[in-house]
N, C-alpha and C. Protein backbone atom coordinates (compact mmCIF):
# COMPACT_ATOMS: atom_id res chain seq x y z
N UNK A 1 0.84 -1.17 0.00
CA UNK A 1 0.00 0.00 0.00
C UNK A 1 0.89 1.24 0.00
N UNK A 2 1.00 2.10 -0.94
CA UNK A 2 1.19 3.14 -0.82
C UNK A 2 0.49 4.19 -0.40
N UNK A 3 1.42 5.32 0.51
CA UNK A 3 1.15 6.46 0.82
C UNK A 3 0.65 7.30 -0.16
N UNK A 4 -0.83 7.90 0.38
CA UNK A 4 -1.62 8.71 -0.15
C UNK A 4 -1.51 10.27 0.19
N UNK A 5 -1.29 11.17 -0.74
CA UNK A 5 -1.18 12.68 -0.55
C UNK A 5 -2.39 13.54 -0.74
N UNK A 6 -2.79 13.77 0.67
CA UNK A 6 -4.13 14.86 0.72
C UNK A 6 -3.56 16.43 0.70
N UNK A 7 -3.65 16.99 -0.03
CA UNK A 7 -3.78 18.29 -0.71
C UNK A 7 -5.12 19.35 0.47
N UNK A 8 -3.96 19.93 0.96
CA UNK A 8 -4.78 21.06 1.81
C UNK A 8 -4.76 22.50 1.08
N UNK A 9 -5.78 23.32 2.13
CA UNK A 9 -6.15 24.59 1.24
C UNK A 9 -4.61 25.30 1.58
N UNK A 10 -4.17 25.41 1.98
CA UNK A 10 -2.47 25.58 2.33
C UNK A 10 -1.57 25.65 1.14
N UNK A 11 -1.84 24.28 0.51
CA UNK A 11 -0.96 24.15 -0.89
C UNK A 11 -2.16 24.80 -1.78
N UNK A 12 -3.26 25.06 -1.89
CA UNK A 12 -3.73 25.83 -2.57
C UNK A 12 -3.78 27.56 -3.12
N UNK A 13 -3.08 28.10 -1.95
CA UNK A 13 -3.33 29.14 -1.81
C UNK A 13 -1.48 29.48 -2.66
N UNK A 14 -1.32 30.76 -3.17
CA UNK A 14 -0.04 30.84 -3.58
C UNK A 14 1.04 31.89 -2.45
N UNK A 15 2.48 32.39 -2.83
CA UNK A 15 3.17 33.29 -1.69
C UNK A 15 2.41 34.65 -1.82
N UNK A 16 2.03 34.65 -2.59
CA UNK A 16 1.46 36.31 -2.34
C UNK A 16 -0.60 36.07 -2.11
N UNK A 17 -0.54 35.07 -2.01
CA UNK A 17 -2.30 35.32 -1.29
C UNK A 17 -3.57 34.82 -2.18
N UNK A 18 -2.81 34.23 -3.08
CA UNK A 18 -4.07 34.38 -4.09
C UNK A 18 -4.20 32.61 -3.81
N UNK A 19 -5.72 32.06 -3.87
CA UNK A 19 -6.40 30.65 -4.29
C UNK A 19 -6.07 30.73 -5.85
N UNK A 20 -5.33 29.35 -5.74
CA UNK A 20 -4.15 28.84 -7.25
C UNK A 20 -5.37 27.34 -7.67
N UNK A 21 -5.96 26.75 -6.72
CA UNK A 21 -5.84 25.42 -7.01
C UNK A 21 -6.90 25.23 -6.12
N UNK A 22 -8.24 24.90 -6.72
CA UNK A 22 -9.22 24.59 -6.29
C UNK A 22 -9.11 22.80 -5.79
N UNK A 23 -8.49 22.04 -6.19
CA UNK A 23 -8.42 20.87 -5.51
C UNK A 23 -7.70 20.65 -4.21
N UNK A 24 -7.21 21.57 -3.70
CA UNK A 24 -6.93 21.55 -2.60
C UNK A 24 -8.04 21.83 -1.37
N UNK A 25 -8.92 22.40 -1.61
CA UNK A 25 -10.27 22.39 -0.90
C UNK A 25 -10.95 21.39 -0.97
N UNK A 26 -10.78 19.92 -0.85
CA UNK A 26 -11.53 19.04 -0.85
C UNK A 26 -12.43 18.34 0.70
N UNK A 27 -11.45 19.40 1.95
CA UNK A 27 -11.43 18.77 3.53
C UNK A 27 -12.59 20.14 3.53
N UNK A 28 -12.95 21.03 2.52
CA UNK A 28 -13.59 22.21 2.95
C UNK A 28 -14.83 22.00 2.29
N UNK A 29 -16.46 22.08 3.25
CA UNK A 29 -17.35 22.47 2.82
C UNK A 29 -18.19 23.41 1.78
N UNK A 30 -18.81 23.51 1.03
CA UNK A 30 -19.29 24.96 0.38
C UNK A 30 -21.01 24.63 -0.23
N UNK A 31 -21.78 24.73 0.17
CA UNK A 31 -22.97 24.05 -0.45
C UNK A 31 -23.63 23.04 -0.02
N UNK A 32 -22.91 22.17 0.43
CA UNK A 32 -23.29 20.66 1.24
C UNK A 32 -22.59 19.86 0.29
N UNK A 33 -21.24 20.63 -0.33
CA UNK A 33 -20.63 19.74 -0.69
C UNK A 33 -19.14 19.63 -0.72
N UNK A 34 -18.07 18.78 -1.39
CA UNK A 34 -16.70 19.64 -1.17
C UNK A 34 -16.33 20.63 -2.10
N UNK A 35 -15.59 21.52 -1.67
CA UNK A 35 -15.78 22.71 -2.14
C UNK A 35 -14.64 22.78 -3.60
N UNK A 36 -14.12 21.04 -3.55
CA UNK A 36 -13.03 21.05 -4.53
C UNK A 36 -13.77 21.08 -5.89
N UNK A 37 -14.77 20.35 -5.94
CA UNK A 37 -16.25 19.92 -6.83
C UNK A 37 -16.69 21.70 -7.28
N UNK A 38 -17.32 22.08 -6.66
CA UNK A 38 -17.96 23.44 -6.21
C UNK A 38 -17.61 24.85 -6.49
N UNK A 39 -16.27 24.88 -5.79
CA UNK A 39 -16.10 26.19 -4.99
C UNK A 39 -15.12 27.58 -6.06
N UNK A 40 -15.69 26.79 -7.06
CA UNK A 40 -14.77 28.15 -7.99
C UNK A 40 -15.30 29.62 -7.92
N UNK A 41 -17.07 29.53 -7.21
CA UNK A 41 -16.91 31.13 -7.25
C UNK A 41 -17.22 31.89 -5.91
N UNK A 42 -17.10 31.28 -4.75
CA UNK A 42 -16.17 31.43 -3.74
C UNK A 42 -14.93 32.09 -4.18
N UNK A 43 -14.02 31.38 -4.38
CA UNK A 43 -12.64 31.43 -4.43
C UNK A 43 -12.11 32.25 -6.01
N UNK A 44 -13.07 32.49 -6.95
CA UNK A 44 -12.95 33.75 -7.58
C UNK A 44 -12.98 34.83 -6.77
N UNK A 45 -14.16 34.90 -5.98
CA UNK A 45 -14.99 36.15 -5.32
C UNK A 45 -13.80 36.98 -4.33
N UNK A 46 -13.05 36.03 -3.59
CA UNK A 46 -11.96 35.94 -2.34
C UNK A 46 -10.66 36.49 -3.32
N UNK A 47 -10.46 35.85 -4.51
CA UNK A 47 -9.20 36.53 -5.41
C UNK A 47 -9.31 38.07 -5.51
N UNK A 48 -10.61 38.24 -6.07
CA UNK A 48 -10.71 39.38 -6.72
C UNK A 48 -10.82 40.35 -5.63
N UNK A 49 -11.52 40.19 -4.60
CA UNK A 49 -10.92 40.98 -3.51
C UNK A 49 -9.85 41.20 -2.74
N UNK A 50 -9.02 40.01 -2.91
CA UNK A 50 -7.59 40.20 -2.57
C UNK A 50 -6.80 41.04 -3.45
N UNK A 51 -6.99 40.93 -4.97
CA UNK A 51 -6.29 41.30 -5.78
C UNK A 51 -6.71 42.97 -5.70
N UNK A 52 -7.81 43.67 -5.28
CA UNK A 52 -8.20 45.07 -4.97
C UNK A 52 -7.75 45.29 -3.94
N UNK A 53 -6.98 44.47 -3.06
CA UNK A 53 -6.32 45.00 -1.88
C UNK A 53 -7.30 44.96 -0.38
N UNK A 54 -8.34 44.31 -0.54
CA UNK A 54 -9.17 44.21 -0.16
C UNK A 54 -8.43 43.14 1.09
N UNK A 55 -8.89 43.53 2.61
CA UNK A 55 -8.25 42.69 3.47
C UNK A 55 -9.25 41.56 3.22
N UNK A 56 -9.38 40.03 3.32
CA UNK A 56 -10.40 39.20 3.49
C UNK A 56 -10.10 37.63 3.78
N UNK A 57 -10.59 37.12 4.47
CA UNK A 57 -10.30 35.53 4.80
C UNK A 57 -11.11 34.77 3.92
N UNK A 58 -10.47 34.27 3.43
CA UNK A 58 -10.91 32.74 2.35
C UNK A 58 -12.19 32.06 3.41
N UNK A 59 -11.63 31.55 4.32
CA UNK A 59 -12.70 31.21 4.74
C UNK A 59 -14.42 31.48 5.36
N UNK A 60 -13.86 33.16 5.52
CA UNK A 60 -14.66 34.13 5.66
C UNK A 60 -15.69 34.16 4.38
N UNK A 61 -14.93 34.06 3.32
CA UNK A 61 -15.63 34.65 2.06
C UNK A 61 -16.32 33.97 1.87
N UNK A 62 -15.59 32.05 1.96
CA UNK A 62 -16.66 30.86 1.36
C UNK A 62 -18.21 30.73 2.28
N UNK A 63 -17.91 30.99 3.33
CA UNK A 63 -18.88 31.25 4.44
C UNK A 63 -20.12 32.28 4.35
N UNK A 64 -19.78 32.99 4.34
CA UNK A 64 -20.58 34.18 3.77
C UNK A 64 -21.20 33.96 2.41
N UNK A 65 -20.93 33.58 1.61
CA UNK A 65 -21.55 33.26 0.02
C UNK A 65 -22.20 32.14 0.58
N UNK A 66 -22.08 30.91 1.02
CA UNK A 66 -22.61 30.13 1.15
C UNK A 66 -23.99 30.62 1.94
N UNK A 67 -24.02 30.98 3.29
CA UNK A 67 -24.94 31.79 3.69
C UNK A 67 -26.03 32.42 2.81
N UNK A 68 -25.63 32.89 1.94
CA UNK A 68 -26.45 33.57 1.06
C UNK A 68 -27.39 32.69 -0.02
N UNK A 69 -27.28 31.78 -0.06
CA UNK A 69 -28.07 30.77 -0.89
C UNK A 69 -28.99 30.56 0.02
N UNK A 70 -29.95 30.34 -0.56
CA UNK A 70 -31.82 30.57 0.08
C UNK A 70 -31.85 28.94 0.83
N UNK A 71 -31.83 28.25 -0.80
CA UNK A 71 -31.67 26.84 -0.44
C UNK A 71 -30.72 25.78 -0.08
N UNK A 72 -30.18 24.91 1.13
CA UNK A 72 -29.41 24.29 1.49
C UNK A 72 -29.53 23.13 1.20
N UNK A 73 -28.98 23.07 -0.36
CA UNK A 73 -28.75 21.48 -1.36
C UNK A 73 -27.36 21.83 -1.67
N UNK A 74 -26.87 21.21 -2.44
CA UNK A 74 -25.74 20.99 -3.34
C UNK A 74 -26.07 21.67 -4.83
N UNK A 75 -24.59 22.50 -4.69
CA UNK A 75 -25.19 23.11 -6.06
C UNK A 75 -23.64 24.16 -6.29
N UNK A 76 -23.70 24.61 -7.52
CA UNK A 76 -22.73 25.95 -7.80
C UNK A 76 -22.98 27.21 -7.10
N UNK A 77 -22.15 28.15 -7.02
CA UNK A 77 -22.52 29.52 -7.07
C UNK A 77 -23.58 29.94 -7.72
N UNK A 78 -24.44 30.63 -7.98
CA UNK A 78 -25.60 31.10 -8.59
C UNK A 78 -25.06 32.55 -8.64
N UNK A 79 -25.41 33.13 -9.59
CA UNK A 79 -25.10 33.89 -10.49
C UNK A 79 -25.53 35.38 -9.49
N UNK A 80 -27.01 35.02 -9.22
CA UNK A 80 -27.52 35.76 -7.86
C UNK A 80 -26.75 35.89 -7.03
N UNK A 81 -25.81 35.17 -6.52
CA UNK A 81 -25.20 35.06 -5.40
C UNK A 81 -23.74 35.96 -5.76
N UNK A 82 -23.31 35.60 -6.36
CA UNK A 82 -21.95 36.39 -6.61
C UNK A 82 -22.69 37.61 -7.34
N UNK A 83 -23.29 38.64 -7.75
CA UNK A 83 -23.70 39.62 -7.87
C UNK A 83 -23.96 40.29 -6.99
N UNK A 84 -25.28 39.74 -5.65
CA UNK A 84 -25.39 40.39 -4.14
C UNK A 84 -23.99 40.52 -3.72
N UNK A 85 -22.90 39.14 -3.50
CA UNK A 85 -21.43 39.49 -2.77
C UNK A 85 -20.87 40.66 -3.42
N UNK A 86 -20.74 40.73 -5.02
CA UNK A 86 -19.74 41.94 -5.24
C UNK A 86 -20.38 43.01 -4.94
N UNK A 87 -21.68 43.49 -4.88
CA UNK A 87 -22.47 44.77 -5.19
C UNK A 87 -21.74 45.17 -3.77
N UNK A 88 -21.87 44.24 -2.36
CA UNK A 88 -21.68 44.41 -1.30
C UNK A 88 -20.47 44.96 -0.92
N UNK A 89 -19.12 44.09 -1.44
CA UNK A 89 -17.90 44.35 -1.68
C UNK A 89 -16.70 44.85 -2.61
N UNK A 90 -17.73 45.07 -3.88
CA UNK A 90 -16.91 45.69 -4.81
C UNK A 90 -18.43 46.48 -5.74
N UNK A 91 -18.78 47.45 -4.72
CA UNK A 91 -20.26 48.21 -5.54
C UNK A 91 -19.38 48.39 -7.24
N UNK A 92 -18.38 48.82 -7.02
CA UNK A 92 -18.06 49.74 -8.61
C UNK A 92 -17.79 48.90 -9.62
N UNK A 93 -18.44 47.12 -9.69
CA UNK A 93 -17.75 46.41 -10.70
C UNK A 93 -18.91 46.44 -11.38
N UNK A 94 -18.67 45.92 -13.52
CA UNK A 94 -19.30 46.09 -14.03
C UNK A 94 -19.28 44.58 -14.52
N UNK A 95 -20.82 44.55 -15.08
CA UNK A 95 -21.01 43.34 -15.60
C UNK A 95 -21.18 43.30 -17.11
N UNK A 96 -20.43 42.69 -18.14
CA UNK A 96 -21.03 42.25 -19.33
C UNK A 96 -20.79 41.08 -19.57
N UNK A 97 -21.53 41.12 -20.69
CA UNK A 97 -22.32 39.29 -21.05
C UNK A 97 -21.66 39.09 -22.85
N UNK A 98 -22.10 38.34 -23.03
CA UNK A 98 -21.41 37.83 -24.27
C UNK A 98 -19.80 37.47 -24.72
N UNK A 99 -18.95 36.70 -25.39
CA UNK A 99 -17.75 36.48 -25.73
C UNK A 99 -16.84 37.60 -25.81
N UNK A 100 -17.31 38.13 -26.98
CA UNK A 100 -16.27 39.10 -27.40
C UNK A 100 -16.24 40.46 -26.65
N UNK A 101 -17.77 41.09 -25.95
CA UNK A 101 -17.71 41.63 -25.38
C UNK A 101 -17.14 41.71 -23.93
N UNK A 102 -17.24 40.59 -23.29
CA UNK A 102 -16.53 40.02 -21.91
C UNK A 102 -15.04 40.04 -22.30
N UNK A 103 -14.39 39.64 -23.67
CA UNK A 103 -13.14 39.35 -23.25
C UNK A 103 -12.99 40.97 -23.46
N UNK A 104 -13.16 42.13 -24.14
CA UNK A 104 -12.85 43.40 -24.12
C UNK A 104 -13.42 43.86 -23.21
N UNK A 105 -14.39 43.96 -22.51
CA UNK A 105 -14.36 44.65 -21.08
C UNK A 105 -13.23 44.41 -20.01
N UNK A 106 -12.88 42.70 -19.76
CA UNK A 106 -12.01 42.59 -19.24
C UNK A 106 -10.49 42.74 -19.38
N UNK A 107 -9.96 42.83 -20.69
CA UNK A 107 -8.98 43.18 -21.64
C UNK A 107 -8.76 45.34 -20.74
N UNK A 108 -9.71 45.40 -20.57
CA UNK A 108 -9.67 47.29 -20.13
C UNK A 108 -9.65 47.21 -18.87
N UNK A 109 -10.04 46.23 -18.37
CA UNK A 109 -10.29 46.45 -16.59
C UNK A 109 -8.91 46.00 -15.88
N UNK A 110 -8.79 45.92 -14.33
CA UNK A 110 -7.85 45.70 -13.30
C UNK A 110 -7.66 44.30 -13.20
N UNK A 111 -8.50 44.02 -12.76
CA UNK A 111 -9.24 42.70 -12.37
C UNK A 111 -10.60 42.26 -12.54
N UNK A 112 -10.73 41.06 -12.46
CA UNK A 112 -12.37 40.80 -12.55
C UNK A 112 -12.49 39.32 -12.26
N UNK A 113 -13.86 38.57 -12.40
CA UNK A 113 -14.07 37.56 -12.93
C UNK A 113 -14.88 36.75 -14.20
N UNK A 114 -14.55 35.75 -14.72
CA UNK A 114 -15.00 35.25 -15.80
C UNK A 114 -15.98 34.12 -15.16
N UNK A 115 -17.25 34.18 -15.57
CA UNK A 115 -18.31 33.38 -15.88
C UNK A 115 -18.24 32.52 -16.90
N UNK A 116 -17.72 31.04 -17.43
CA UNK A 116 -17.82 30.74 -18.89
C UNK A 116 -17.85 29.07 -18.41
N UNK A 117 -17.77 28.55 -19.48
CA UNK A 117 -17.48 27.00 -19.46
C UNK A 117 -16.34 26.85 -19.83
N UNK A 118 -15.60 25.97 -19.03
CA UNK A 118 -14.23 25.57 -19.06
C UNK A 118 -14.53 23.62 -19.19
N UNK A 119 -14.55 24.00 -20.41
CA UNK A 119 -14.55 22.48 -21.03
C UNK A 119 -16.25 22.45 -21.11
N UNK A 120 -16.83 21.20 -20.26
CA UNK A 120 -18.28 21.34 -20.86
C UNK A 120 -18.70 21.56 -19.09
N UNK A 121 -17.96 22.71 -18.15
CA UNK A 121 -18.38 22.43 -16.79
C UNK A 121 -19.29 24.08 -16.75
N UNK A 122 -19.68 24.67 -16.29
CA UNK A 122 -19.72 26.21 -15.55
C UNK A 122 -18.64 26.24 -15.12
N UNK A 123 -18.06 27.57 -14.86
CA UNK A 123 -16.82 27.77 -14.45
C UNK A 123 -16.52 29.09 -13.66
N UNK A 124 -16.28 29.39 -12.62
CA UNK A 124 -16.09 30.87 -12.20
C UNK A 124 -13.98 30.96 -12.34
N UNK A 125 -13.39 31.97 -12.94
CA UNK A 125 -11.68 32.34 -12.39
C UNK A 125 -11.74 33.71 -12.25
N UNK A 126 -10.81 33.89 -11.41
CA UNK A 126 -10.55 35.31 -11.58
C UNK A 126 -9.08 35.86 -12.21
N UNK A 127 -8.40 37.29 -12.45
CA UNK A 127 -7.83 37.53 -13.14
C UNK A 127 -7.42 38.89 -12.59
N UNK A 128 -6.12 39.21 -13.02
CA UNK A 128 -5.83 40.56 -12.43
C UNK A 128 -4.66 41.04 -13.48
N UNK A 129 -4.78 42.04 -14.21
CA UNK A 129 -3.39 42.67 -14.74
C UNK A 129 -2.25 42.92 -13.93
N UNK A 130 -0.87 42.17 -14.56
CA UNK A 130 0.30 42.90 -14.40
C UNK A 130 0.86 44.29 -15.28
N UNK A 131 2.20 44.30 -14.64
CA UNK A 131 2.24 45.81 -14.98
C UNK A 131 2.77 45.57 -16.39
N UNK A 132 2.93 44.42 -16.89
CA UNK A 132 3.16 44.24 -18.88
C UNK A 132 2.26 44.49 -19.55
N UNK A 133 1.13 44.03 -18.99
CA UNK A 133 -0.26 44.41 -19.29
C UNK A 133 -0.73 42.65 -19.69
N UNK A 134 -0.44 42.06 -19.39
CA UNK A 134 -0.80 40.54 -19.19
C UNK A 134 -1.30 40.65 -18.45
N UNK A 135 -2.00 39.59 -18.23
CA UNK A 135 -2.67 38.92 -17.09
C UNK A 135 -2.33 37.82 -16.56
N UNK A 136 -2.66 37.91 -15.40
CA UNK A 136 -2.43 36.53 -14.21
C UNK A 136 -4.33 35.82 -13.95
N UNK A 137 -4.52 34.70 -14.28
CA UNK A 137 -5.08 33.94 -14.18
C UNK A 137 -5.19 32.51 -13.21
N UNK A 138 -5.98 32.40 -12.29
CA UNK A 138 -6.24 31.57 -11.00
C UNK A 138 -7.59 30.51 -11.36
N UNK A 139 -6.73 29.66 -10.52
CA UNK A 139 -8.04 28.29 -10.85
C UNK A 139 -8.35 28.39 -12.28
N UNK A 140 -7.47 27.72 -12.91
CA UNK A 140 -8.81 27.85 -14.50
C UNK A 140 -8.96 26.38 -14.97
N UNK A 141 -8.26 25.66 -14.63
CA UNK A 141 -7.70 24.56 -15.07
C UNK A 141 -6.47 23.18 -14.23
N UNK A 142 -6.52 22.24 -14.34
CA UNK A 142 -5.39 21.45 -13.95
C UNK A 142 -4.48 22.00 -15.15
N UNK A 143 -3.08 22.47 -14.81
CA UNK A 143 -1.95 23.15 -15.43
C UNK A 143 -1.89 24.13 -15.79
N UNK A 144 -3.18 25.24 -15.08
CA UNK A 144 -3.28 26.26 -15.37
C UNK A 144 -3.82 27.22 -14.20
N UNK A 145 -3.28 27.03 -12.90
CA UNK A 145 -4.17 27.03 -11.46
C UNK A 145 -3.45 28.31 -11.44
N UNK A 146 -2.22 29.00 -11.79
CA UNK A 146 -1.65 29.91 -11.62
C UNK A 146 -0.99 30.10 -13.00
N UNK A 147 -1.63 31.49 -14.06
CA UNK A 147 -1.40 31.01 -15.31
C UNK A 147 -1.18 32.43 -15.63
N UNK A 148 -0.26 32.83 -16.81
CA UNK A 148 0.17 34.55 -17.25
C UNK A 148 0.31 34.26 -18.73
N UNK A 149 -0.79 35.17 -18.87
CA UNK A 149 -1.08 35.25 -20.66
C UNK A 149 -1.90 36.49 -20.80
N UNK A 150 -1.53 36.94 -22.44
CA UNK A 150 -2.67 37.73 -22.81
C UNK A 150 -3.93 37.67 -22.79
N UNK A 151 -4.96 38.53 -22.44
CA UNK A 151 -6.01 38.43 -22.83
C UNK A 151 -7.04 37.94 -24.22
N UNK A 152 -6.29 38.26 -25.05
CA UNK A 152 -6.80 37.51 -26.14
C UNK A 152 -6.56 35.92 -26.12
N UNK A 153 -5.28 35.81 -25.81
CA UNK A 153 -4.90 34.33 -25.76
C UNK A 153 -5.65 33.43 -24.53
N UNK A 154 -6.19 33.93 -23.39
CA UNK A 154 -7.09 33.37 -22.43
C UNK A 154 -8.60 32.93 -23.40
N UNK A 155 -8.60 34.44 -23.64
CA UNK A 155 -10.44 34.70 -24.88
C UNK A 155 -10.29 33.02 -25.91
N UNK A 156 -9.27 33.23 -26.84
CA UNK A 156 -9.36 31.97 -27.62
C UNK A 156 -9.24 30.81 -27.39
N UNK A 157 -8.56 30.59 -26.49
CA UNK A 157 -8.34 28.87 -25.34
C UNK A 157 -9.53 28.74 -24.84
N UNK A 158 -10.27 29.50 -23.96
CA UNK A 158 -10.87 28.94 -23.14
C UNK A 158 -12.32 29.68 -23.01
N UNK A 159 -12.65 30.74 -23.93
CA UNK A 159 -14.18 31.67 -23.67
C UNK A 159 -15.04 30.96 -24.90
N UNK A 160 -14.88 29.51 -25.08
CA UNK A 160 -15.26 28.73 -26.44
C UNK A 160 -16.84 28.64 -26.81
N UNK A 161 -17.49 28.48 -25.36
CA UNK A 161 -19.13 28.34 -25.78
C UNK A 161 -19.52 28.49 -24.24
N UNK A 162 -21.34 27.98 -24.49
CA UNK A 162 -21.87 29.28 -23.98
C UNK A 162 -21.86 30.60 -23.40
N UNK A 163 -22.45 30.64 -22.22
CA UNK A 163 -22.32 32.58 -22.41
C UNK A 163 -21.65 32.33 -21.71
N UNK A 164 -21.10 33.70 -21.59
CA UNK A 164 -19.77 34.39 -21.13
C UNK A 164 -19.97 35.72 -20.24
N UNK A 165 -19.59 35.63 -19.14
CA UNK A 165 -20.03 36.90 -17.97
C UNK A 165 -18.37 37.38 -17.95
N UNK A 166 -18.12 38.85 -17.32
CA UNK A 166 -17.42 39.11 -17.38
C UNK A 166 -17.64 40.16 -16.31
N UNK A 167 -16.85 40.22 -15.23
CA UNK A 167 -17.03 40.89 -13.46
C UNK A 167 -16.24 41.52 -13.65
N UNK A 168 -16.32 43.31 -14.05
CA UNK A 168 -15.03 43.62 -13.76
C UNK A 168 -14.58 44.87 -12.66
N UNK A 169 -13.51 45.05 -12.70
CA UNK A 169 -13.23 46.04 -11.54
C UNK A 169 -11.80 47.25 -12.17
N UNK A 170 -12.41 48.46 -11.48
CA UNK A 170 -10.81 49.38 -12.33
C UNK A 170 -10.07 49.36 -11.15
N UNK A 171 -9.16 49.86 -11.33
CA UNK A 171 -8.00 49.75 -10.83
C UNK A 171 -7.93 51.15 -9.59
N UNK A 172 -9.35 52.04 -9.66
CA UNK A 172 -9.51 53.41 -8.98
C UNK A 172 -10.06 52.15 -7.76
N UNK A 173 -10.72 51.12 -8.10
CA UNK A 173 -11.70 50.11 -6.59
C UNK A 173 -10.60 50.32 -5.73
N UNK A 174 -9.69 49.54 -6.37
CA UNK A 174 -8.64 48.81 -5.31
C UNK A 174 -7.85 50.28 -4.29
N UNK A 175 -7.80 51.19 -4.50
CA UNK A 175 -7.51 52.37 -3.57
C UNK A 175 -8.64 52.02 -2.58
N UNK A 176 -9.63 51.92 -2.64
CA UNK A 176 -10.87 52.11 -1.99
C UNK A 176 -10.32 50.97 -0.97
N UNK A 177 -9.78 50.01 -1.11
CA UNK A 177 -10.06 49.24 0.60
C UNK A 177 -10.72 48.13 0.74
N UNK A 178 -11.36 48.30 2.01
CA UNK A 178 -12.07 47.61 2.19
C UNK A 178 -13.45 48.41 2.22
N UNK A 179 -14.55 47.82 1.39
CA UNK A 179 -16.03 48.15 1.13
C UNK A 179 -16.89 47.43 2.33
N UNK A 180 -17.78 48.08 2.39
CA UNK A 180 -18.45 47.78 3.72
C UNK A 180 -18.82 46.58 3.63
């Protein structure tokens, strides 16, 4: 029998703060379920406020979103749900819908998150510009949990079919703090 390696939210998280790797939340709740299954928009929601500078506990965040679901089954983020969290914590983000328009809203913004299917699943990641003007990309994928590419090159890999949401935030939020 070989030794088995359980993956904590510990190795999930990266040195500067950001959730890299949603399979490391598998010992963590979110829904009534594990949150490794689940918890991508949690752990978008927790990026993108980290990445605004926003003080906030991961576990705080998954907690609180979860809370907010009416009904206590098993299920994703609801779309409802991460809209009430940002309005709450990031009032100034904007929402658009469609492909090409999502990847150019987000292409202009700080940070944000993407709504899309990643393969044939729902999918929540979040995303934040460096100062090249690339982007850094979280949770999107196995080999891609901590990922730096253009925006277009994210858009054509991976914004392939159905709709496409696009959360975004300028770069004036992140002065702002912490939002009530």
């Amino acid at each position: 029998m070989t030794d088995r390696h359980f993956l904590t939210p510990a190795e999930g998280i990266s040195a500067d703060g950001y959730i890299t790797d949603q399979d490391c939340f598998s010992s963590v709740r979110y829904r009534n379920m594990r949150a490794d299954i689940n918890g991508c928009g949690w752990i978008a929601a927790y990026n993108l406020r980290h990445a605004l500078g926003q003080e906030a506990d991961w576990n705080e965040v998954r907690q609180e979103m979860d809370a907010m679901h009416t009904f206590r089954f098993p299920g994703p983020t609801l779309m409802r749900i991460m809209r009430n969290y940002l309005a709450k914590y990031v009032p100034d983000y904007r929402e658009t819908a469609g492909r090409e328009e999502a990847a150019q809203a987000a292409k202009e913004s700080f940070a944000g998150i993407f709504r899309y299917q990643e393969g044939h699943e729902p999918h929540f990641i979040s995303f934040v510009r460096r100062p090249d003007g690339r982007f850094r990309f979280f949770n999107v994928t196995d080999g891609l949990e901590d990922s730096v590419m253009s925006m277009e090159d994210f858009a054509t890999g991976h914004l392939l079919r159905g709709t496409v949401i696009a959360l975004t935030a300028d770069e004036n939020t992140r002065e702002r703090k912490d939002a009530p």
